[in-house]
C-alpha atoms as a PDB file:
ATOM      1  CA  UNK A   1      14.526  -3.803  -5.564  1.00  0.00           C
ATOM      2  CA  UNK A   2      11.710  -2.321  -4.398  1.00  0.00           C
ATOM      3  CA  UNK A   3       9.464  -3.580  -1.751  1.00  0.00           C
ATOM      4  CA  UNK A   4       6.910  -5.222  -3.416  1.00  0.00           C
ATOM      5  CA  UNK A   5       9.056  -7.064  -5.937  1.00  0.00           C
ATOM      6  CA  UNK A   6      10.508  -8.326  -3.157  1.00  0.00           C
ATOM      7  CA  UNK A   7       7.589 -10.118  -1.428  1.00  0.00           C
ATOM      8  CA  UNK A   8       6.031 -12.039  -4.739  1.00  0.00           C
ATOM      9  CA  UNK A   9       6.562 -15.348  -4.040  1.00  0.00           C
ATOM     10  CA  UNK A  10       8.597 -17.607  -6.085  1.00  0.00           C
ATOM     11  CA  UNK A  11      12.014 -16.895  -6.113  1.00  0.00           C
ATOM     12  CA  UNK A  12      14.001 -13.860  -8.201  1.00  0.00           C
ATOM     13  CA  UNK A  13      16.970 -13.303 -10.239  1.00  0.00           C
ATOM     14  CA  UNK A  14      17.980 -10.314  -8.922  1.00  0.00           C
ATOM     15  CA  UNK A  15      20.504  -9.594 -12.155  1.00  0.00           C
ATOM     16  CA  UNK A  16      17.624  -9.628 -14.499  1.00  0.00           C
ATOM     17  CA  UNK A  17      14.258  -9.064 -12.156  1.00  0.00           C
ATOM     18  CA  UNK A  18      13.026 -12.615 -13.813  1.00  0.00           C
ATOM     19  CA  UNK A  19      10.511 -14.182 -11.063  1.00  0.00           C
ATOM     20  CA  UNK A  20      10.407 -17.388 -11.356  1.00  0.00           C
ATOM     21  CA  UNK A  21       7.041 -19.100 -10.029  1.00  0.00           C
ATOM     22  CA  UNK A  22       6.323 -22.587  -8.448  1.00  0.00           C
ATOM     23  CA  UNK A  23       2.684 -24.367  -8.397  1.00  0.00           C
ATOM     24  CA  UNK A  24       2.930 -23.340  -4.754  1.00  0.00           C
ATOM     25  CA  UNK A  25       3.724 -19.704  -5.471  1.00  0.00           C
ATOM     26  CA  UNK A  26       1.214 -19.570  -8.463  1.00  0.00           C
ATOM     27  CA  UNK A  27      -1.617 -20.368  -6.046  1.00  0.00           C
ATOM     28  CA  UNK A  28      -0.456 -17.222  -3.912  1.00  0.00           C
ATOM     29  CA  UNK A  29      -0.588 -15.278  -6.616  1.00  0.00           C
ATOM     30  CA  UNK A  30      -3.954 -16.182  -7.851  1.00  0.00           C
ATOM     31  CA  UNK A  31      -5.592 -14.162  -4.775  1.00  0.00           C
ATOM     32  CA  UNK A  32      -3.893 -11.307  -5.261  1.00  0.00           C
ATOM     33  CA  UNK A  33      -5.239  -7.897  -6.211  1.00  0.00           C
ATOM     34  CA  UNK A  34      -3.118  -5.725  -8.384  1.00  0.00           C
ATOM     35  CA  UNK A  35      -4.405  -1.740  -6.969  1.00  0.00           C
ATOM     36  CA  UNK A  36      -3.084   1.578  -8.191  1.00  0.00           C
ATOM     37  CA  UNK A  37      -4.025   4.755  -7.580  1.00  0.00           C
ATOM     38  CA  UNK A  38      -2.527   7.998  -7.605  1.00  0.00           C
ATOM     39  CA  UNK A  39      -3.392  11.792  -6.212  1.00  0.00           C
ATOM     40  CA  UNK A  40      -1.815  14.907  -7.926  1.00  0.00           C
ATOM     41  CA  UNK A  41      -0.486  17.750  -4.954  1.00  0.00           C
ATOM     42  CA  UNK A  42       0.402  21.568  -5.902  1.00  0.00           C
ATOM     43  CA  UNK A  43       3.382  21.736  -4.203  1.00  0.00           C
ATOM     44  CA  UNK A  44       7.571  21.667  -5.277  1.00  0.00           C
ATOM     45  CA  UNK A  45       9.058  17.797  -5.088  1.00  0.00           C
ATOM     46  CA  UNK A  46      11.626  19.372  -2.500  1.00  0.00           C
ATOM     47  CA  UNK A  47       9.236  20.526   0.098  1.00  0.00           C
ATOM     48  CA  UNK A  48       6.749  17.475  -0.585  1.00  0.00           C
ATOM     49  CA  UNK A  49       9.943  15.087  -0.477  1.00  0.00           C
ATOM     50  CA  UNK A  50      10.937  16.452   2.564  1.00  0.00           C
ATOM     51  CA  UNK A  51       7.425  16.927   4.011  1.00  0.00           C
ATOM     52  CA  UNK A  52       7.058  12.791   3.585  1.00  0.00           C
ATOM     53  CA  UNK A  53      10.224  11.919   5.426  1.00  0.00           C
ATOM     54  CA  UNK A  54       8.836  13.932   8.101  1.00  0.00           C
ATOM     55  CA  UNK A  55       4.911  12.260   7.986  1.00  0.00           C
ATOM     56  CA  UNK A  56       7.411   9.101   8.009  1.00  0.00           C
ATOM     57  CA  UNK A  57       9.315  10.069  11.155  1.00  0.00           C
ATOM     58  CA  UNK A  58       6.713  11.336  12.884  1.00  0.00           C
ATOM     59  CA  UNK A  59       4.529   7.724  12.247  1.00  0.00           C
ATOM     60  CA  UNK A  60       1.474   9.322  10.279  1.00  0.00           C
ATOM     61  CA  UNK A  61       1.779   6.908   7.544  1.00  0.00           C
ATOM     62  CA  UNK A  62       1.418   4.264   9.761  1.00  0.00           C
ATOM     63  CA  UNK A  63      -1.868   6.342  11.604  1.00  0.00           C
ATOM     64  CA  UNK A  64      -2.958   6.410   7.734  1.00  0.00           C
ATOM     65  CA  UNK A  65      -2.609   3.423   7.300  1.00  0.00           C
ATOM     66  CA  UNK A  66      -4.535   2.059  10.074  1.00  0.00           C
ATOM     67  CA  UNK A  67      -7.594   4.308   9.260  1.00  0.00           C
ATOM     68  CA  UNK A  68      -7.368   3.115   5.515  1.00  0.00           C
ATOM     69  CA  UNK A  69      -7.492  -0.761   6.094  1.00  0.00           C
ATOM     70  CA  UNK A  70     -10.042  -0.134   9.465  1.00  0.00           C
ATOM     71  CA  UNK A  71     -12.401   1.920   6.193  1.00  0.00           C
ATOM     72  CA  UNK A  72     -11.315  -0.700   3.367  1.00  0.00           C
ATOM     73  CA  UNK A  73     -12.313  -3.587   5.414  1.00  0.00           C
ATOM     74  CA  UNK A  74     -15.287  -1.655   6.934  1.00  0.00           C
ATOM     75  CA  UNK A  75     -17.614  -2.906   3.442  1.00  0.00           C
ATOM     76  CA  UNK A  76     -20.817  -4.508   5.263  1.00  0.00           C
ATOM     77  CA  UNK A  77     -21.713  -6.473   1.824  1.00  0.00           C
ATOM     78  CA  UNK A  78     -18.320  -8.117   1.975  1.00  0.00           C
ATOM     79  CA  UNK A  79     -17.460  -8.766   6.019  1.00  0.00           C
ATOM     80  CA  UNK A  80     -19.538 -11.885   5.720  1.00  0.00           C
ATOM     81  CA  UNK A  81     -17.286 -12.957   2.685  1.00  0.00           C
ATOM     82  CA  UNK A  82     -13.617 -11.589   3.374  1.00  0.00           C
ATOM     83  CA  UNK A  83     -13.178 -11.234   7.233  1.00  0.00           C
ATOM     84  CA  UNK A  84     -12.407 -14.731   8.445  1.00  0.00           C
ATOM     85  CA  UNK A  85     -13.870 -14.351  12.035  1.00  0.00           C
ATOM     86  CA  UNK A  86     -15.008 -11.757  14.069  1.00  0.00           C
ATOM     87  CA  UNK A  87     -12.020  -9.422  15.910  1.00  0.00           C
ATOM     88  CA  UNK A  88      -9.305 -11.011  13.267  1.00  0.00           C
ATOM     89  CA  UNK A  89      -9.245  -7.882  10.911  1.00  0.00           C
ATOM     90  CA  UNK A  90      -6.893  -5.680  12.386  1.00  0.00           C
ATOM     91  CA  UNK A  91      -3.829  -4.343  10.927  1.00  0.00           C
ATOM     92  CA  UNK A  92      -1.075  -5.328  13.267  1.00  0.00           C
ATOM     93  CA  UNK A  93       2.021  -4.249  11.626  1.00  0.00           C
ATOM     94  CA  UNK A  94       2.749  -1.112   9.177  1.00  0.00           C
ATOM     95  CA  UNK A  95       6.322  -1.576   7.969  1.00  0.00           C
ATOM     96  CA  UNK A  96       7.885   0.876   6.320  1.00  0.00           C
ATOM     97  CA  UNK A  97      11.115   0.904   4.416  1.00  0.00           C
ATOM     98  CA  UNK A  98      13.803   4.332   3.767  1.00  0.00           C
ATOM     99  CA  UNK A  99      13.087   6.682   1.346  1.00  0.00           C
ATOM    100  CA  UNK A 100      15.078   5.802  -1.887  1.00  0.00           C
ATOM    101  CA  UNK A 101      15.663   8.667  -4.289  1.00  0.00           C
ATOM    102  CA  UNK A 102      15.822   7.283  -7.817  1.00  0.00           C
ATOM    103  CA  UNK A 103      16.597  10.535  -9.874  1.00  0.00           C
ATOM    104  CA  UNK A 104      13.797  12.681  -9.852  1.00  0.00           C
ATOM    105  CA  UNK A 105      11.555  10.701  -7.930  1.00  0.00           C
ATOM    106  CA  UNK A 106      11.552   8.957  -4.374  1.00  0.00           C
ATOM    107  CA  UNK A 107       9.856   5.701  -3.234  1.00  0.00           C
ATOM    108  CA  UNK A 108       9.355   4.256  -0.245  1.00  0.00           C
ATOM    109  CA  UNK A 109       8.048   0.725   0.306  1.00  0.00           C
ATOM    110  CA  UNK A 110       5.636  -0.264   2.353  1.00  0.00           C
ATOM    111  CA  UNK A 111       3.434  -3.293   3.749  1.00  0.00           C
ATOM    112  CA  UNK A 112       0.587  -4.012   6.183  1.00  0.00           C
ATOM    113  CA  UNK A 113       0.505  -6.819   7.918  1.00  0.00           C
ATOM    114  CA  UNK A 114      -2.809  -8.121   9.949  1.00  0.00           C
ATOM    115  CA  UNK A 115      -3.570 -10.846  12.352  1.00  0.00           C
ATOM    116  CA  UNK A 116      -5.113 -14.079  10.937  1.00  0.00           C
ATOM    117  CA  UNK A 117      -7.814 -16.433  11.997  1.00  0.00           C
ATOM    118  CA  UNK A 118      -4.594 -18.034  13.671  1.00  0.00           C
ATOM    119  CA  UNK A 119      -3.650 -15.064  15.462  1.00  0.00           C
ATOM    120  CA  UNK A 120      -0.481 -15.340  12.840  1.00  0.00           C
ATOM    121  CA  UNK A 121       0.401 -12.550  10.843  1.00  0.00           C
ATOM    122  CA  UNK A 122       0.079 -12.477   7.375  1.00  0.00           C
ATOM    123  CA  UNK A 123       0.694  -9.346   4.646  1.00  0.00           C
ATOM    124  CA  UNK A 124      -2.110  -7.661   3.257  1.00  0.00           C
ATOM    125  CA  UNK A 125      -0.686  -4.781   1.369  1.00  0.00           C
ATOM    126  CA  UNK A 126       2.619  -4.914  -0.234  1.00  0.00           C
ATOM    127  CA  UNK A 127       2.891  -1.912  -2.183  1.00  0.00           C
ATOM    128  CA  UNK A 128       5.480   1.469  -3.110  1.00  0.00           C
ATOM    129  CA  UNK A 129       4.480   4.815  -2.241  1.00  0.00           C
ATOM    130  CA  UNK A 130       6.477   7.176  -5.370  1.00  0.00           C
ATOM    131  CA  UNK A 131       6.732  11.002  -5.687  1.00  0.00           C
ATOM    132  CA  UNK A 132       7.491  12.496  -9.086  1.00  0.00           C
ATOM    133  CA  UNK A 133       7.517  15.706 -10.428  1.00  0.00           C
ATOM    134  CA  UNK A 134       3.903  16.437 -12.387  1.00  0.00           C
ATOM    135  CA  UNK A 135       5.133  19.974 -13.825  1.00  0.00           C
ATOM    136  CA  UNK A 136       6.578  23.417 -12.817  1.00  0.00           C
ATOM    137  CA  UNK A 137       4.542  22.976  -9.294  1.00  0.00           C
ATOM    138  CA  UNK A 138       2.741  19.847  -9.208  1.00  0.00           C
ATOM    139  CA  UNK A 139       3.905  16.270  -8.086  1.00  0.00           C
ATOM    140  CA  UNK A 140       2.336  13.063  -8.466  1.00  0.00           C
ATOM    141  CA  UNK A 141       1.991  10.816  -5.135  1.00  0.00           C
ATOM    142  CA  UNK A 142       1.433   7.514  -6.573  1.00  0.00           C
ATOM    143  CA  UNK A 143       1.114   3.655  -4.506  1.00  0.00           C
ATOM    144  CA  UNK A 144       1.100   0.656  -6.744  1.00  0.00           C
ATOM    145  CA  UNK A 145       0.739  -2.531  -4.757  1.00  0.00           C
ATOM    146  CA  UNK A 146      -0.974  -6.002  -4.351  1.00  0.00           C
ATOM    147  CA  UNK A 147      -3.800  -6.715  -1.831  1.00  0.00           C
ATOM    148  CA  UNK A 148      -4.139  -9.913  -0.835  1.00  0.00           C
ATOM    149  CA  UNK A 149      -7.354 -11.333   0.844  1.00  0.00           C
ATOM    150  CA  UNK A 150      -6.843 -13.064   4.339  1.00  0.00           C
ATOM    151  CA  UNK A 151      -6.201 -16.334   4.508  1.00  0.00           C
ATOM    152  CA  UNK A 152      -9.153 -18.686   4.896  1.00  0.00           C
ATOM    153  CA  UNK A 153     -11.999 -16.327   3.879  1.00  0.00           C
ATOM    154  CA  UNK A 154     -14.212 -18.729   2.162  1.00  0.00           C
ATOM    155  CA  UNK A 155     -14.321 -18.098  -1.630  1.00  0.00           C
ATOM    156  CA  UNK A 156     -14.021 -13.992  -1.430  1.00  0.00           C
ATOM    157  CA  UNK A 157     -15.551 -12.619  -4.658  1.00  0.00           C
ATOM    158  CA  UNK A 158     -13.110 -10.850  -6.934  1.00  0.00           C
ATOM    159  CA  UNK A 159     -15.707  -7.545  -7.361  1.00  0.00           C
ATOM    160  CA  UNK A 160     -15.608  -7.282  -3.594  1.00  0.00           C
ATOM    161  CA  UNK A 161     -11.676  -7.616  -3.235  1.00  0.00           C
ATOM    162  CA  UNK A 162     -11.276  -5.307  -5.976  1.00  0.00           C
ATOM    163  CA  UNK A 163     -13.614  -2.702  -4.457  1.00  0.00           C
ATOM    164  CA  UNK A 164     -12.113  -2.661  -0.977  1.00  0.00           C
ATOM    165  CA  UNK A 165      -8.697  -2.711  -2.721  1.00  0.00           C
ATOM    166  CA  UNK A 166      -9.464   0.613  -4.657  1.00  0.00           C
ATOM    167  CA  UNK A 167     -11.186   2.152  -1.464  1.00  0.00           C
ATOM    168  CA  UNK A 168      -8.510   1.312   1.022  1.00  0.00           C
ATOM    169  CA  UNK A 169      -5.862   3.072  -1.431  1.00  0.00           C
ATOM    170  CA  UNK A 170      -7.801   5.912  -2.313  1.00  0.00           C
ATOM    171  CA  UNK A 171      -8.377   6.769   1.493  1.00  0.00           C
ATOM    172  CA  UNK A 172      -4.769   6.109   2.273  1.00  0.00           C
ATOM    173  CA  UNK A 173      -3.455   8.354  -0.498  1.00  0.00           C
ATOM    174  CA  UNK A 174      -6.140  10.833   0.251  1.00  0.00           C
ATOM    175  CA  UNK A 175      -4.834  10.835   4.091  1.00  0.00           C
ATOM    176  CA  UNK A 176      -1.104  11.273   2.964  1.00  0.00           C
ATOM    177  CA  UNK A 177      -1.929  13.860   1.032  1.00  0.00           C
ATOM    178  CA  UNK A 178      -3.826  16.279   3.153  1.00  0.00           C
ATOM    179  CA  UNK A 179      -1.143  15.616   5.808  1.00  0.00           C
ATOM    180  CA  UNK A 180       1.414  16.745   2.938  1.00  0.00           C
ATOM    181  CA  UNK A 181      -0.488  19.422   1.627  1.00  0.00           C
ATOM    182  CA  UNK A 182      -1.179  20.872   5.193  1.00  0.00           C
ATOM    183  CA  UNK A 183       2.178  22.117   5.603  1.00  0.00           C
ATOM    184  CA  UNK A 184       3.621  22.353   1.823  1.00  0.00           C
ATOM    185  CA  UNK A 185       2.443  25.049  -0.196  1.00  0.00           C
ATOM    186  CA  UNK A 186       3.808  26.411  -3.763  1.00  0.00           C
ATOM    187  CA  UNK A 187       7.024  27.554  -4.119  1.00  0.00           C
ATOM    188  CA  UNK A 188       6.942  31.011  -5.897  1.00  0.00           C
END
């Protein structure tokens, strides 16, 4: 199950993948923002699969990730809207989970967590990070997530949540990828 399956609220049959919602869970779901985006890399899936794992390791997803929400949430026509009070739009937390190979493609799930106007944490990414083959020397780096807008923003426009979630996903793939790029090249 990957990462982001496992966060939708409600609760799951894990034989068949059925999520079953409450009125609760349906109101969670209602601020979400679905955001996909995806950056194609000339390089073999070995070297790239093994140049991730080592980005992992070495924590520059998690440096990537920080820069991507800090330039997501950075919008000056939506801060008045989205960020709940001042100094309470930090990331916190990057969680990452293990690599999982699935066939010819690996995944790795991960989720940002920032502080609310509570000082709680709450998640503000759940998404999966894939690799898959894109020809003889090309591989797809794909993330496919939800955003979710913090909690007690007042009324956040769907336009604005929408463009910071396509922004903050673009820069974080874009950062991933130059760091995977700057070591991998094409295999001959």
């Amino acid at each position: 199950m990957s990462f982001l399956h496992a966060h939708l609220p409600g609760s799951m049959d894990l034989c068949s993948g059925a999520v079953t919602l409450t009125r609760s869970s349906l109101g969670e779901l209602i601020g979400l923002v679905f955001v996909g985006d995806e950056v194609l890399l000339q390089a073999s899936f070995g070297a790239t699969h093994a140049r991730l794992v080592a980005l992992i390791r070495a924590g520059a997803l998690v440096t990537a990730s920080r820069d991507a929400y800090a330039e997501g949430v950075a919008d000056p026509a939506a801060a008045g809207r989205l960020t709940p009070a001042a100094g309470h739009d930090r990331l916190a937390n990057v969680k990452l989970g293990e690599p999982v190979t699935h066939g010819d493609s690996v995944a790795v799930a991960l989720r940002w967590e920032a502080v609310g106007p509570d000082g709680a944490l709450f998640p503000v990414l759940d998404a999966d990070i894939r690799l898959t083959p894109a020809g003889d020397h090309a591989i797809c780096l794909r993330l496919d997530g939800a955003i979710r807008p913090p909690p007690g923003c007042l009324r956040p426009d769907r336009a604005i949540v929408r463009r910071m979630a396509d922004a903050t996903a673009r820069c974080f793939l874009d950062r991933v990828a130059a760091a995977i790029v700057q070591s991998v090249s094409v295999d001959p």
